[in-house]
C-alpha atoms as a PDB file:
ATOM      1  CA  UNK A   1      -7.745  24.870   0.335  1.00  0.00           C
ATOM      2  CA  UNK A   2      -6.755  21.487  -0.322  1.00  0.00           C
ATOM      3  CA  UNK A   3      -3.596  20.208   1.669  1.00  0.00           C
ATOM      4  CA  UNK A   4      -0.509  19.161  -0.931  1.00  0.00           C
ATOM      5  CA  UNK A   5       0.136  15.425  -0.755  1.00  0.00           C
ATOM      6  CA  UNK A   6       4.135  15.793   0.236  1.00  0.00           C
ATOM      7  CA  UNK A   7       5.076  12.914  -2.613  1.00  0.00           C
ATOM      8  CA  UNK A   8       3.895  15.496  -5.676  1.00  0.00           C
ATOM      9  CA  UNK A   9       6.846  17.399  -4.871  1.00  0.00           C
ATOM     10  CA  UNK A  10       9.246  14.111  -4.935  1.00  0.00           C
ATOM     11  CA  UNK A  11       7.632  12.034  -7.300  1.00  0.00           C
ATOM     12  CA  UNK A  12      10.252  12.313 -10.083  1.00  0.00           C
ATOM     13  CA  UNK A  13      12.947  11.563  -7.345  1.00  0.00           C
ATOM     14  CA  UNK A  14      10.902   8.557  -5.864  1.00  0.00           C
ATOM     15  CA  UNK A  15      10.567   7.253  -9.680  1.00  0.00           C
ATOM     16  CA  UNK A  16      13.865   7.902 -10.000  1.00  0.00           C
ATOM     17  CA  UNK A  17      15.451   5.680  -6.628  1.00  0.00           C
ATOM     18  CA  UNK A  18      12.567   3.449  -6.194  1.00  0.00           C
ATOM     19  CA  UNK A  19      10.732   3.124  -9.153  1.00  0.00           C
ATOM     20  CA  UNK A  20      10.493  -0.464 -11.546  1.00  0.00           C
ATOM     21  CA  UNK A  21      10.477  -2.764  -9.119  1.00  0.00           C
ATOM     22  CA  UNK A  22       6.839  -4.500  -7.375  1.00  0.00           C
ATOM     23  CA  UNK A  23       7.209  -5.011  -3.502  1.00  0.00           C
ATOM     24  CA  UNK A  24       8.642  -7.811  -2.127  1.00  0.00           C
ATOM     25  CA  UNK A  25       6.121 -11.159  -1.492  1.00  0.00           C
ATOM     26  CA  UNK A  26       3.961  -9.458  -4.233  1.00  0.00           C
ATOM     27  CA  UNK A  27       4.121 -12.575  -5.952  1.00  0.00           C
ATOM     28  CA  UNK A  28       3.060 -14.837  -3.172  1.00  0.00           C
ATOM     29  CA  UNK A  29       0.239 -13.078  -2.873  1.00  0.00           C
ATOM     30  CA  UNK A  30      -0.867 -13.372  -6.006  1.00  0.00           C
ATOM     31  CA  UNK A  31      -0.055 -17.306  -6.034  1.00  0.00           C
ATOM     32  CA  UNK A  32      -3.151 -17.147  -3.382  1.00  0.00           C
ATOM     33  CA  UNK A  33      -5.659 -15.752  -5.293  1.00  0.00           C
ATOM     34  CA  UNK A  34      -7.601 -17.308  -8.226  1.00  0.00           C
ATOM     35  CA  UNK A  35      -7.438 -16.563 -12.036  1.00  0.00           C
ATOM     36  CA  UNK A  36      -8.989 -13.333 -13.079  1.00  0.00           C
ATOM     37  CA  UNK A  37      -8.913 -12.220  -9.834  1.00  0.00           C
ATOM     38  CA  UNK A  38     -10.348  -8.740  -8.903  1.00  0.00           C
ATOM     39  CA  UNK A  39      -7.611  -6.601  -6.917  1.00  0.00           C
ATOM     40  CA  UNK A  40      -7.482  -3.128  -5.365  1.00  0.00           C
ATOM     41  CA  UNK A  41      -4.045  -1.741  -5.715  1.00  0.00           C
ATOM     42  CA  UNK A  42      -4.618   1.034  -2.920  1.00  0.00           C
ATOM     43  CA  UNK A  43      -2.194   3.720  -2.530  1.00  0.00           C
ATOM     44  CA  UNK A  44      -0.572   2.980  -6.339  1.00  0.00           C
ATOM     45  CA  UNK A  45       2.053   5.222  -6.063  1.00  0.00           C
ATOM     46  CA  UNK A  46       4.388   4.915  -9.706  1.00  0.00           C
ATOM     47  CA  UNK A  47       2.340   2.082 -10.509  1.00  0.00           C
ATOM     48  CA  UNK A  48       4.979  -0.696 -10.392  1.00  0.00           C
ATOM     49  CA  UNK A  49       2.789  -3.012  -8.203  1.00  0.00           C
ATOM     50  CA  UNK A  50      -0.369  -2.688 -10.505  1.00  0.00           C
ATOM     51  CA  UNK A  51       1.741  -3.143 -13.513  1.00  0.00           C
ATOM     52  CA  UNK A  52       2.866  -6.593 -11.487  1.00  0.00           C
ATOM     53  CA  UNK A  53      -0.637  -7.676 -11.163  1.00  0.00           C
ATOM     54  CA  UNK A  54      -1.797  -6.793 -14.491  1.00  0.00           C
ATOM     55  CA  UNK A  55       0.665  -9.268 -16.023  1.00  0.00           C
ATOM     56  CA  UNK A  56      -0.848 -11.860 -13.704  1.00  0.00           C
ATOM     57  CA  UNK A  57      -3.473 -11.617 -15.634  1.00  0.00           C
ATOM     58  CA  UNK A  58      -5.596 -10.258 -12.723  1.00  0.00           C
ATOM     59  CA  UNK A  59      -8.288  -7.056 -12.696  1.00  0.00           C
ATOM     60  CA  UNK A  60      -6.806  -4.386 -10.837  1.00  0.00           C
ATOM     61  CA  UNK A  61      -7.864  -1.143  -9.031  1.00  0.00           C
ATOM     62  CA  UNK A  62      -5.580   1.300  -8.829  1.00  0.00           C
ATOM     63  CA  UNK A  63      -5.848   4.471  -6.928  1.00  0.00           C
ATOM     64  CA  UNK A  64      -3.108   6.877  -4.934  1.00  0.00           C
ATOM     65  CA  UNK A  65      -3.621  10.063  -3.206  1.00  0.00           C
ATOM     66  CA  UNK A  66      -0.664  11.780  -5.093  1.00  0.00           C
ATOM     67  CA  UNK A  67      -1.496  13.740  -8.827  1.00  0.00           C
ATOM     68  CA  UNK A  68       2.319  13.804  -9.319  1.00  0.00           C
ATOM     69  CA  UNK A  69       2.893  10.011  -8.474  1.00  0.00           C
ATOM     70  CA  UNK A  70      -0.422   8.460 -10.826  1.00  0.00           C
ATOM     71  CA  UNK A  71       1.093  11.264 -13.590  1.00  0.00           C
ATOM     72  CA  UNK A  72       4.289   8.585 -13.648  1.00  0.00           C
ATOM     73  CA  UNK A  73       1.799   5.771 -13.271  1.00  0.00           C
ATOM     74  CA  UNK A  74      -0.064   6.896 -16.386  1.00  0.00           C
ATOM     75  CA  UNK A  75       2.748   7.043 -18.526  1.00  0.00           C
ATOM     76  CA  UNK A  76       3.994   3.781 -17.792  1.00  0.00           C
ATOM     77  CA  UNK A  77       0.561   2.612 -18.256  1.00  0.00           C
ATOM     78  CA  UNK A  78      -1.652   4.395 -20.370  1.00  0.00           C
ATOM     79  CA  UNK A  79      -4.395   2.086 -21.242  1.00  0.00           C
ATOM     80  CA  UNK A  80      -5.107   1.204 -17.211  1.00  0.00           C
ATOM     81  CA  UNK A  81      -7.323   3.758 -15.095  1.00  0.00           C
ATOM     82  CA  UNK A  82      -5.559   5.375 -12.483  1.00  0.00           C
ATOM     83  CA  UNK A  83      -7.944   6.997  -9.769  1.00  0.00           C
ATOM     84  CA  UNK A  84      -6.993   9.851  -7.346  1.00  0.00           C
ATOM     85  CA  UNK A  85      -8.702   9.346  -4.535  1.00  0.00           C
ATOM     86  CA  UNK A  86      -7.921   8.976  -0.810  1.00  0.00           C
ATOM     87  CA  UNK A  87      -7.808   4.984   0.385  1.00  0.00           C
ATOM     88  CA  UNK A  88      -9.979   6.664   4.014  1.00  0.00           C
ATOM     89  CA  UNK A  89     -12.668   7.678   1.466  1.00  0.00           C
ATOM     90  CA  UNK A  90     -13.031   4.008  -0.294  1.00  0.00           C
ATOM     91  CA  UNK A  91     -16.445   3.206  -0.957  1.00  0.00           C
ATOM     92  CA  UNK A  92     -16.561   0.146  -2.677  1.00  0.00           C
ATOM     93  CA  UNK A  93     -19.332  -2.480  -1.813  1.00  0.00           C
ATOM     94  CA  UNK A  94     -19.210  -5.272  -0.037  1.00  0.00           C
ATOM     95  CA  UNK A  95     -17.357  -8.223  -1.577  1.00  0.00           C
ATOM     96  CA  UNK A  96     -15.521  -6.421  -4.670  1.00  0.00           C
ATOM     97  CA  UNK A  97     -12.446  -7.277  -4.168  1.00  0.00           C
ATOM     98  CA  UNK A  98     -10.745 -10.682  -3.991  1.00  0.00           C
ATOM     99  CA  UNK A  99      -7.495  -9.103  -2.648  1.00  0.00           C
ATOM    100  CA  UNK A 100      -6.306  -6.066  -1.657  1.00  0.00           C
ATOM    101  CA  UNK A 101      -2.792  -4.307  -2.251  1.00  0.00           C
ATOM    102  CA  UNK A 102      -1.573  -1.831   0.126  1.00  0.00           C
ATOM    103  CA  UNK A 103       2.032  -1.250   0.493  1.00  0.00           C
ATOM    104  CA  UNK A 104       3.839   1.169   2.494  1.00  0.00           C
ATOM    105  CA  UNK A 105       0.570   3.211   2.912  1.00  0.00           C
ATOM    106  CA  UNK A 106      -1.015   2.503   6.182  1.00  0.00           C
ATOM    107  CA  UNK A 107       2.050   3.768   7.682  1.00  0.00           C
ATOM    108  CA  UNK A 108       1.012   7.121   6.968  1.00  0.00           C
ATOM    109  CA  UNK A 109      -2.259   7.236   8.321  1.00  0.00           C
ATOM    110  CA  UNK A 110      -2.851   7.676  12.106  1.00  0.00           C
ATOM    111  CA  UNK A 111      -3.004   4.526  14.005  1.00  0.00           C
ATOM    112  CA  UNK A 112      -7.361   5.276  15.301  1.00  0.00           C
ATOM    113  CA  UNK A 113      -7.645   5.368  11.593  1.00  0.00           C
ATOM    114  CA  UNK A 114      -6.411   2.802  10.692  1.00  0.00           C
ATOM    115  CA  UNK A 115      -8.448   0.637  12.336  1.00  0.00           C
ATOM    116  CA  UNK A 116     -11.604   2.276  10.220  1.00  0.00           C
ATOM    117  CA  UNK A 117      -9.366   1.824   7.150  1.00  0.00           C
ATOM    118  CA  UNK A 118      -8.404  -1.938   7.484  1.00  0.00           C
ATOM    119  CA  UNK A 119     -12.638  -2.675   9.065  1.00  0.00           C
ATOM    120  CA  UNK A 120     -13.380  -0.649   5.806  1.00  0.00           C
ATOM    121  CA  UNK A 121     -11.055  -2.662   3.479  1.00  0.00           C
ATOM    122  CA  UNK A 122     -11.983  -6.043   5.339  1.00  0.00           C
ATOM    123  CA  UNK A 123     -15.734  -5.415   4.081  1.00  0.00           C
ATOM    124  CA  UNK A 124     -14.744  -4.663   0.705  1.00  0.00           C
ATOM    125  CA  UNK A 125     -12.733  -8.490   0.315  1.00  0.00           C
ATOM    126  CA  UNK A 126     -14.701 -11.507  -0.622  1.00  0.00           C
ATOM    127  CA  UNK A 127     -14.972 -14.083   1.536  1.00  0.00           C
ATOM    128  CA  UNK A 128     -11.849 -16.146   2.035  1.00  0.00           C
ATOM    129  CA  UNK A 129     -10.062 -12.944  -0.086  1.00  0.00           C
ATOM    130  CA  UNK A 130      -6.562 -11.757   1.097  1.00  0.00           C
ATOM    131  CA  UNK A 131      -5.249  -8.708   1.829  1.00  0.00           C
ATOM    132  CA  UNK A 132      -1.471  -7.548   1.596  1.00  0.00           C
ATOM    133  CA  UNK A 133       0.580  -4.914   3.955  1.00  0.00           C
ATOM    134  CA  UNK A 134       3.734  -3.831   3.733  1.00  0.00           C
ATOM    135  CA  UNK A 135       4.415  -2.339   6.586  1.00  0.00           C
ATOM    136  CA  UNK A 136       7.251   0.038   8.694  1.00  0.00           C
ATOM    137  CA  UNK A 137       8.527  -2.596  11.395  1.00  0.00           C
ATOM    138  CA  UNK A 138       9.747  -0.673  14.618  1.00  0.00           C
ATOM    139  CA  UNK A 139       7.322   1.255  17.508  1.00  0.00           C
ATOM    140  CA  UNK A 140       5.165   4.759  17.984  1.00  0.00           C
ATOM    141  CA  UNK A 141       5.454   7.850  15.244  1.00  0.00           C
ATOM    142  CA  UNK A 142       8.455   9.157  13.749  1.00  0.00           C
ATOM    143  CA  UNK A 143       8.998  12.446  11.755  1.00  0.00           C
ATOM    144  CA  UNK A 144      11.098  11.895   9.000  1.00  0.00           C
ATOM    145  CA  UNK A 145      12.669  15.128   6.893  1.00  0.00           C
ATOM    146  CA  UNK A 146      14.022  14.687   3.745  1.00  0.00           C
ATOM    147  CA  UNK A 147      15.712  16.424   1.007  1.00  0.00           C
ATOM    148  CA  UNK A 148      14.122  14.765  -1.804  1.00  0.00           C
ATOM    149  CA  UNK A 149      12.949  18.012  -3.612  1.00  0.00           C
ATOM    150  CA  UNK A 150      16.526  20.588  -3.480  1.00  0.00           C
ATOM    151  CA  UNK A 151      14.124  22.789  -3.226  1.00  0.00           C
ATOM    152  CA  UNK A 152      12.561  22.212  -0.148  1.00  0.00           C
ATOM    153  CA  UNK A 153      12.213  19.665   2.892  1.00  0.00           C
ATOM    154  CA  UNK A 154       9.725  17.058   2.967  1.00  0.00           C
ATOM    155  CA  UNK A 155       8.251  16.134   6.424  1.00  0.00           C
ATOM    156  CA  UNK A 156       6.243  12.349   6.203  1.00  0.00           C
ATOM    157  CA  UNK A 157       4.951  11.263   9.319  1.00  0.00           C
ATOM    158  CA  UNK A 158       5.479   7.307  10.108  1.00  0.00           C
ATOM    159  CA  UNK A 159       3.722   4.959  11.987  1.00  0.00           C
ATOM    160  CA  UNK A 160       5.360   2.140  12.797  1.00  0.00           C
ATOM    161  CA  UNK A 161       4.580  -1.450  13.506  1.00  0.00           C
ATOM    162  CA  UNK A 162       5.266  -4.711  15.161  1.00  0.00           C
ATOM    163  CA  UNK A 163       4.003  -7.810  14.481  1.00  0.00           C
ATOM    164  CA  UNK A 164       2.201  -8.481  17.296  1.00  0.00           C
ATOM    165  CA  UNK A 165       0.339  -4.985  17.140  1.00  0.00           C
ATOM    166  CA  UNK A 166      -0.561  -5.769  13.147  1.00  0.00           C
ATOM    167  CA  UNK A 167      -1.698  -8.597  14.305  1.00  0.00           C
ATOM    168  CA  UNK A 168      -4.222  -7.275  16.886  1.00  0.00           C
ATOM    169  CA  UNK A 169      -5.216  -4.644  14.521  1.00  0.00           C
ATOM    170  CA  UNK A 170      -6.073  -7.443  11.917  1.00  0.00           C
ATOM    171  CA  UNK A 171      -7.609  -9.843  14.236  1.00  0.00           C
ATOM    172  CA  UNK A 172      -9.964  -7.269  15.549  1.00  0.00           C
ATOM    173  CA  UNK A 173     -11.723  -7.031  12.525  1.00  0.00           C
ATOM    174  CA  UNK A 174     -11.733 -10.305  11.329  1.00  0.00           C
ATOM    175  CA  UNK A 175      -8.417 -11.154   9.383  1.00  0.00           C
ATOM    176  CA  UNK A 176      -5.997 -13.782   9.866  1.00  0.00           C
ATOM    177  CA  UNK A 177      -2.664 -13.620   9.376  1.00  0.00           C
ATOM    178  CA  UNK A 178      -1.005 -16.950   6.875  1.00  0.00           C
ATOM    179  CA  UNK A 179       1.866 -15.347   5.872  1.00  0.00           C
ATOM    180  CA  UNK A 180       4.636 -12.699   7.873  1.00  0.00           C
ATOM    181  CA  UNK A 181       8.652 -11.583   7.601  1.00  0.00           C
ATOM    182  CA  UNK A 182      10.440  -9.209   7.885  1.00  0.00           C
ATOM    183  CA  UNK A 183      12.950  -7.911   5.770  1.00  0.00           C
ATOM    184  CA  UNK A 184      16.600  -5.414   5.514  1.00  0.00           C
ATOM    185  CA  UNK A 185      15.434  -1.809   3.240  1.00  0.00           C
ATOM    186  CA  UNK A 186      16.200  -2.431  -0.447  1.00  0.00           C
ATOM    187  CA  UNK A 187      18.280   0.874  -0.744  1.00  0.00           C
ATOM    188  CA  UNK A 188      20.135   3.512   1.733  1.00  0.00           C
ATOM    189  CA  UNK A 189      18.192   6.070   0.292  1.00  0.00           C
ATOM    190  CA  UNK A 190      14.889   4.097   2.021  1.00  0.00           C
ATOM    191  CA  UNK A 191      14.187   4.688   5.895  1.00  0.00           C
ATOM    192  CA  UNK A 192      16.806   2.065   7.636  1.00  0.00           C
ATOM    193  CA  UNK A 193      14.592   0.115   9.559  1.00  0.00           C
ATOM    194  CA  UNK A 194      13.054  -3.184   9.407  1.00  0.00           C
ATOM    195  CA  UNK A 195       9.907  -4.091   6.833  1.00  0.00           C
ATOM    196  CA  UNK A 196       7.065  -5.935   7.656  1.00  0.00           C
ATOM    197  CA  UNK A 197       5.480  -8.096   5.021  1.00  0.00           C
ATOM    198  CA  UNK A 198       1.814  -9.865   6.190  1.00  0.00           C
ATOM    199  CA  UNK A 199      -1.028 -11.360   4.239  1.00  0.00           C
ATOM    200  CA  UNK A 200      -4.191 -11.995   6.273  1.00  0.00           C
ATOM    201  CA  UNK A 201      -7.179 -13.985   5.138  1.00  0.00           C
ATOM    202  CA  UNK A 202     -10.841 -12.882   5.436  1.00  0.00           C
ATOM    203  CA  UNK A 203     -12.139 -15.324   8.069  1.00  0.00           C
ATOM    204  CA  UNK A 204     -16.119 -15.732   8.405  1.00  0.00           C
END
């Protein structure tokens, strides 16, 4: 039986608290990357970020894990394709992508996978392509309940990360960190830690 992704239960709520806003340092990212660019929006959630890079005029790939969170995505954008998939099953070739979106996702996949994920993503760029993480700042795993849904919990596991360990992780399969900051949450409702924001460049 397949497991239930715990955001289909809190999508309306996340919509709700979180929703109509792109990520911070979206919009450097897209200053780096060229006109018509192809982009992988990976973990999508409400679609705010694709909608973001849409209007940039770029070519975007969205996909999220979560039926309840691309429902939400769909209606705010019903002409773009929305594909449920999991980001550790991408299969993209080589070189599709020119950058790659993913935003408070990796933080919820263990840290040995991760580095398949981000070696996985890494092929997928175009040389000199970018990728962007937004990232929980802090150190090891935390289990976080919330009462998003009144009708039941919802455990997330979190990874968190410092800088210097993102940066390992990203050196070690060939990406190079131009850009990094951290910043305050954007709402009490959010986990009260720091954020990490880093673009890395695919090196040769």
């Amino acid at each position: 039986m397949e497991k239930e992704n715990p955001y289909d239960s809190v999508a309306e709520w996340y919509e709700k608290n979180f929703g109509g806003r792109e990520n911070r340092y979206l919009g450097k990212f897209a200053g780096l990357l060229p006109r018509k660019a192809r982009v992988l929006d990976a973990g999508c959630g409400v679609g705010d970020d694709t909608k973001f890079l849409l209007e940039k005029g770029f070519k975007v790939v969205s996909i999220d894990s979560s039926k309840s969170m691309l429902t939400i995505a769909r209606e705010k954008l019903p002409r773009h394709e929305f594909l449920l998939m999991d980001m550790r099953k991408l299969d993209y070739p080589a070189e599709s992508f020119d950058g790659v979106v993913s935003a408070f996702t990796l933080h919820h996949v263990g840290k040995k996978e991760a580095l398949g994920l981000v070696r996985k993503l890494r092929r997928m760029l175009k040389t000199d392509g970018i990728i962007y993480l937004a990232l929980q700042e802090g150190k090891g795993k935390i289990k976080r309940t919330v009462n998003w849904n009144p009708k039941h919990e919802n455990i997330f596991w979190v990874n968190m990360y410092t800088l210097q360990e993102i940066k390992r992780l990203l050196n070690s399969v060939g990406l190079t960190i131009i850009f990094k900051t951290k910043a305050n949450p954007i709402s009490k409702k959010a986990m009260q830690n720091k954020k990490l924001y880093v673009i890395a460049r695919k090196v040769k």
